[in-house]
N, C-alpha and C. Protein backbone atom coordinates (compact mmCIF):
# COMPACT_ATOMS: atom_id res chain seq x y z
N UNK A 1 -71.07 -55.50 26.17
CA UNK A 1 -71.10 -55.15 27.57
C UNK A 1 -71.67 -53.74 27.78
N UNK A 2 -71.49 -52.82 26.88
CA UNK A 2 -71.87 -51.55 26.80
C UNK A 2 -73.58 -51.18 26.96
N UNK A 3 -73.57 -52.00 25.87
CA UNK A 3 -75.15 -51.81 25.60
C UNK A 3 -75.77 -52.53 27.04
N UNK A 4 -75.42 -53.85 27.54
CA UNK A 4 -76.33 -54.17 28.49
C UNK A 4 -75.82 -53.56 29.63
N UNK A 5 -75.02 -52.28 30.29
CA UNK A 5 -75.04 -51.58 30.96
C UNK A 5 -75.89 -50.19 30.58
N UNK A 6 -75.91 -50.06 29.27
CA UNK A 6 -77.24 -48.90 29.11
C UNK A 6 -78.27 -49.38 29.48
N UNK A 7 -78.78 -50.79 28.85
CA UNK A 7 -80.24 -51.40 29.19
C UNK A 7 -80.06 -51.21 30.45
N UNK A 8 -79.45 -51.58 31.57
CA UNK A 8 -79.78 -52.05 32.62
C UNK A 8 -80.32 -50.65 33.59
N UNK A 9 -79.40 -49.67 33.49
CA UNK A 9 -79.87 -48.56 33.72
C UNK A 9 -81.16 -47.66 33.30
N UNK A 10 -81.63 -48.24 31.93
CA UNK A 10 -83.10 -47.96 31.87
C UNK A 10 -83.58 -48.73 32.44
N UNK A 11 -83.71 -50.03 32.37
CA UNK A 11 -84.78 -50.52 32.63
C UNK A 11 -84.83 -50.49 34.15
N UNK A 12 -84.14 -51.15 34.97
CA UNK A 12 -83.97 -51.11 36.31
C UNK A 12 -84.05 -49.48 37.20
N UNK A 13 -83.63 -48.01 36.37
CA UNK A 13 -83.45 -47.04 36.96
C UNK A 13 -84.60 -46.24 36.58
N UNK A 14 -84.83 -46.43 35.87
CA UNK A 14 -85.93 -45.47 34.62
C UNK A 14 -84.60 -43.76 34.26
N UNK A 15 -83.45 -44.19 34.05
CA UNK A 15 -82.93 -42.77 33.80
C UNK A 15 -82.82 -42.97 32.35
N UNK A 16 -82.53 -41.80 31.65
CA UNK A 16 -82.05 -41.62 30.44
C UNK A 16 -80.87 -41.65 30.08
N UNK A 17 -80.19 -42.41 29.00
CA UNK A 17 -78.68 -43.27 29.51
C UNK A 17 -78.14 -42.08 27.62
N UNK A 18 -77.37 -42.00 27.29
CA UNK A 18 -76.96 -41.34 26.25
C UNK A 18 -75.28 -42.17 26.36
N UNK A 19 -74.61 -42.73 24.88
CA UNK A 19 -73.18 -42.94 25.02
C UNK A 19 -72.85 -41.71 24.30
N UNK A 20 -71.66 -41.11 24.91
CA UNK A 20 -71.31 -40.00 24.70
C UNK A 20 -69.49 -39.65 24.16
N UNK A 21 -69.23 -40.88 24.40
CA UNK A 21 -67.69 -40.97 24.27
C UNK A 21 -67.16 -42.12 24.06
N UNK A 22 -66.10 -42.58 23.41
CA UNK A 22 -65.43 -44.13 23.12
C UNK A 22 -66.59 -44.57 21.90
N UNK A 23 -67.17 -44.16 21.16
CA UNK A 23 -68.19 -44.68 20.52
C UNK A 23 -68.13 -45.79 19.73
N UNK A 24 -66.79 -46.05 19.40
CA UNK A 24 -66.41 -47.15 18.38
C UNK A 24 -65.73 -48.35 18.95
N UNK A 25 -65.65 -47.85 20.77
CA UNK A 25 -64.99 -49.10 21.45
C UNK A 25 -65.95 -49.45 22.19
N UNK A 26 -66.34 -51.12 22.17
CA UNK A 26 -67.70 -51.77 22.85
C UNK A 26 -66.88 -52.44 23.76
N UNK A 27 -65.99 -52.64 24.21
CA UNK A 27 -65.56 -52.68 25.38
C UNK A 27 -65.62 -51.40 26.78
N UNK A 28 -65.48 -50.18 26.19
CA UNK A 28 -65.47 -48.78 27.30
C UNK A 28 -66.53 -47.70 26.65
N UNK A 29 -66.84 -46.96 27.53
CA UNK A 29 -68.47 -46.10 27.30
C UNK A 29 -67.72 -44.67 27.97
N UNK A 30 -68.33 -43.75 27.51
CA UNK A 30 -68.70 -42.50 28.44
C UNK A 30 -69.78 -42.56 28.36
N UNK A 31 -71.09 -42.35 29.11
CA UNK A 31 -72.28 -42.15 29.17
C UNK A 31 -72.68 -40.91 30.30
N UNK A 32 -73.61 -40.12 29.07
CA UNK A 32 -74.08 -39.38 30.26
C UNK A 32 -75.83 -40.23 30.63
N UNK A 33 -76.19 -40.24 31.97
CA UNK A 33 -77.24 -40.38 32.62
C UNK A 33 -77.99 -39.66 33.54
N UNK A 34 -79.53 -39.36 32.63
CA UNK A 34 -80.13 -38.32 33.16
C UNK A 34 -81.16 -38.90 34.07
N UNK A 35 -81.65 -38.38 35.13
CA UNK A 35 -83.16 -38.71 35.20
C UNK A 35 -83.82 -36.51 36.07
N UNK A 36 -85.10 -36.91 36.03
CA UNK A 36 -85.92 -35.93 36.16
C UNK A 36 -86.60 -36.42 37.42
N UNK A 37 -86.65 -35.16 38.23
CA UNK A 37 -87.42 -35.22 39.54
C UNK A 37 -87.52 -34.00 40.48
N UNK A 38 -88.39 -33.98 41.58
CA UNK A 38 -88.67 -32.72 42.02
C UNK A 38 -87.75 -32.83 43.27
N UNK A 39 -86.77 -33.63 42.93
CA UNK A 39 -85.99 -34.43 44.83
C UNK A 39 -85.08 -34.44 44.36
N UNK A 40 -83.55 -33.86 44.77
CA UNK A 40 -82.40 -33.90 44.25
C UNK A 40 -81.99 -35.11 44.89
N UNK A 41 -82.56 -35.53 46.56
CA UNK A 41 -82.43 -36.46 46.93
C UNK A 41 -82.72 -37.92 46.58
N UNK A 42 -83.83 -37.69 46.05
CA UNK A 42 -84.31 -38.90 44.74
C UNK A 42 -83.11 -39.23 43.96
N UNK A 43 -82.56 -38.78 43.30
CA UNK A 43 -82.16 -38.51 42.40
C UNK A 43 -80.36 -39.09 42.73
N UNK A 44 -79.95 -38.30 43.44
CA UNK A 44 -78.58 -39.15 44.43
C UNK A 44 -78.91 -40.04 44.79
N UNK A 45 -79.67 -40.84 45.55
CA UNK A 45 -80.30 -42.30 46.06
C UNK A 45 -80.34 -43.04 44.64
N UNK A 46 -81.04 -42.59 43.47
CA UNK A 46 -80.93 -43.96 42.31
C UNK A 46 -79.68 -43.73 41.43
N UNK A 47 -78.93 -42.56 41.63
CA UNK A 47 -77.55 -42.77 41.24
C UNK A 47 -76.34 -43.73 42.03
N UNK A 48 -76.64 -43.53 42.97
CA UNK A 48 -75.92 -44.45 44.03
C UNK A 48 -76.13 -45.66 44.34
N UNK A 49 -77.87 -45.83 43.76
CA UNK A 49 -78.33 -47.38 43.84
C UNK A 49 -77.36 -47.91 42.45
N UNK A 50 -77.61 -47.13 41.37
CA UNK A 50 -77.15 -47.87 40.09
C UNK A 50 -75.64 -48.36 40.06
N UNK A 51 -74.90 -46.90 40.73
CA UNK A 51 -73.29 -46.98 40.96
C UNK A 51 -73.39 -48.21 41.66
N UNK A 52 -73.95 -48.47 42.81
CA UNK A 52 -73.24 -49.83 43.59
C UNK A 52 -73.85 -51.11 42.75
N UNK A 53 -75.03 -50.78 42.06
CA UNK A 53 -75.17 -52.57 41.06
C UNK A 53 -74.30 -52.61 40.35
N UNK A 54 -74.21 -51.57 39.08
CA UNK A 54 -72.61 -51.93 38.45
C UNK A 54 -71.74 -51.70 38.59
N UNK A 55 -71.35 -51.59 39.62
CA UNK A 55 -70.08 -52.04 40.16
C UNK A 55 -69.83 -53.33 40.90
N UNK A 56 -70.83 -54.34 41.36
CA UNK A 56 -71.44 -55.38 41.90
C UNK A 56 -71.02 -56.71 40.33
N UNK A 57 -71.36 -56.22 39.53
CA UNK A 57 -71.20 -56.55 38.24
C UNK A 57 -69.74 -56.61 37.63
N UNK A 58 -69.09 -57.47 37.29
CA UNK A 58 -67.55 -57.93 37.77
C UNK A 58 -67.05 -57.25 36.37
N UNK A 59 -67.76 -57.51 35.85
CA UNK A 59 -67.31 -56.51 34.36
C UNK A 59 -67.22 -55.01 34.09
N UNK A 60 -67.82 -54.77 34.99
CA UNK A 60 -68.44 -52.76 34.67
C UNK A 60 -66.93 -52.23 35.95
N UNK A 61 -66.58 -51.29 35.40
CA UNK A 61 -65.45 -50.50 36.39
C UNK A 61 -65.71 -49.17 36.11
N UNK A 62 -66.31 -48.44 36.97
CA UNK A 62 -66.72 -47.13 37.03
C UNK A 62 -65.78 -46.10 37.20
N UNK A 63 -64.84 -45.41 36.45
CA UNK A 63 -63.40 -44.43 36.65
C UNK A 63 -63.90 -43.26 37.04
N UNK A 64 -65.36 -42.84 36.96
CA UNK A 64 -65.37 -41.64 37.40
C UNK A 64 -66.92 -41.34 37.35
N UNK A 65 -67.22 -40.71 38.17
CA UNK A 65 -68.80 -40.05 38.25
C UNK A 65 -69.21 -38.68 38.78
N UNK A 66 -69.75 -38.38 37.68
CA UNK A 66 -70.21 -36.70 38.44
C UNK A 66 -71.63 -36.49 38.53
N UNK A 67 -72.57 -35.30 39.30
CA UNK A 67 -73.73 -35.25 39.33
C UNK A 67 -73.64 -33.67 39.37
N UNK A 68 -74.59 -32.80 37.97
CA UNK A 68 -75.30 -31.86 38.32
C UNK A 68 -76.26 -31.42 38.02
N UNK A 69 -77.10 -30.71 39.23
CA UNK A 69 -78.32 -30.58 39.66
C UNK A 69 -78.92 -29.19 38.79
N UNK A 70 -79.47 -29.25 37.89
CA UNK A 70 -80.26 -28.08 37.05
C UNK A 70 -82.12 -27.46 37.97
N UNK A 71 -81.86 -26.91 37.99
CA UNK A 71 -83.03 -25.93 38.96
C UNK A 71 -83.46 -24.72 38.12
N UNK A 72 -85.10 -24.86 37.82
CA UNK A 72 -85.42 -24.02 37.11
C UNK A 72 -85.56 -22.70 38.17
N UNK A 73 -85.57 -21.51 37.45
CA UNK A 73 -85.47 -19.97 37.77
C UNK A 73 -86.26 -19.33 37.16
N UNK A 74 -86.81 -18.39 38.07
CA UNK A 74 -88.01 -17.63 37.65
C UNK A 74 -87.11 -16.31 36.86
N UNK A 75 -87.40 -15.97 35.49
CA UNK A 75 -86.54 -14.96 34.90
C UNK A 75 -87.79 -13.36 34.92
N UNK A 76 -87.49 -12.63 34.10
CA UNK A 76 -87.87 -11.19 34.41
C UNK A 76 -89.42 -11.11 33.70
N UNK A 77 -89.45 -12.43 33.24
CA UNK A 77 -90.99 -12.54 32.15
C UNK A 77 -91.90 -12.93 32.68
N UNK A 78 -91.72 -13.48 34.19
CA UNK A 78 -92.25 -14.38 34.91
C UNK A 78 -93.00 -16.02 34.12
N UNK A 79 -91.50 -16.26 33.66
CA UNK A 79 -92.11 -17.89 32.36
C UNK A 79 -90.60 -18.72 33.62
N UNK A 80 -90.94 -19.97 33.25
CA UNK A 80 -89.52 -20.55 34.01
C UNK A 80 -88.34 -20.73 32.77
N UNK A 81 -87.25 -20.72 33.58
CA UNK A 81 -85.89 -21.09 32.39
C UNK A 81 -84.87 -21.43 33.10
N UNK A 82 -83.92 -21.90 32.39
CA UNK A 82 -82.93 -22.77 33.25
C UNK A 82 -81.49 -22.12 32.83
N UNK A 83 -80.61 -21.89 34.07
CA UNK A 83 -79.59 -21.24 34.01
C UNK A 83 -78.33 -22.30 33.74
């Protein structure tokens, strides 16, 4: 069940899915899920699309979700870097 909730999120989201926790139980996941974009709004819209498919999905039970937003910064070298 694990794995075809990672697939589904690539393939259907294009995000980058990582299991990050429970690793030895294929029944429950921590996953972190990334994606990249110049729209934070993008970005909440296909998290929220994905949250409501699996959860739509009678098997997947979502206990918790967080989102944060990384924004590159111009530092003193004038190169970009991320705080």
């Amino acid at each position: 069940m694990v794995n075809q909730m990672r697939d589904r999120l690539k393939k259907r989201h294009g995000f980058s899915v990582a299991e990050v926790g429970h690793l030895q139980d294929k029944s429950r996941a921590i996953m972190t899920v990334v994606m990249v974009s110049n729209d934070a709004k993008n970005i909440q819209s296909a998290l929220d699309s994905a949250t409501f498919q699996l959860e739509q999905w009678s098997e997947a039970i979502i206990e918790n979700r967080s989102m944060e937003i990384f924004r590159p910064v111009e530092d003193k070298d004038d190169t970009l870097g991320f705080f």
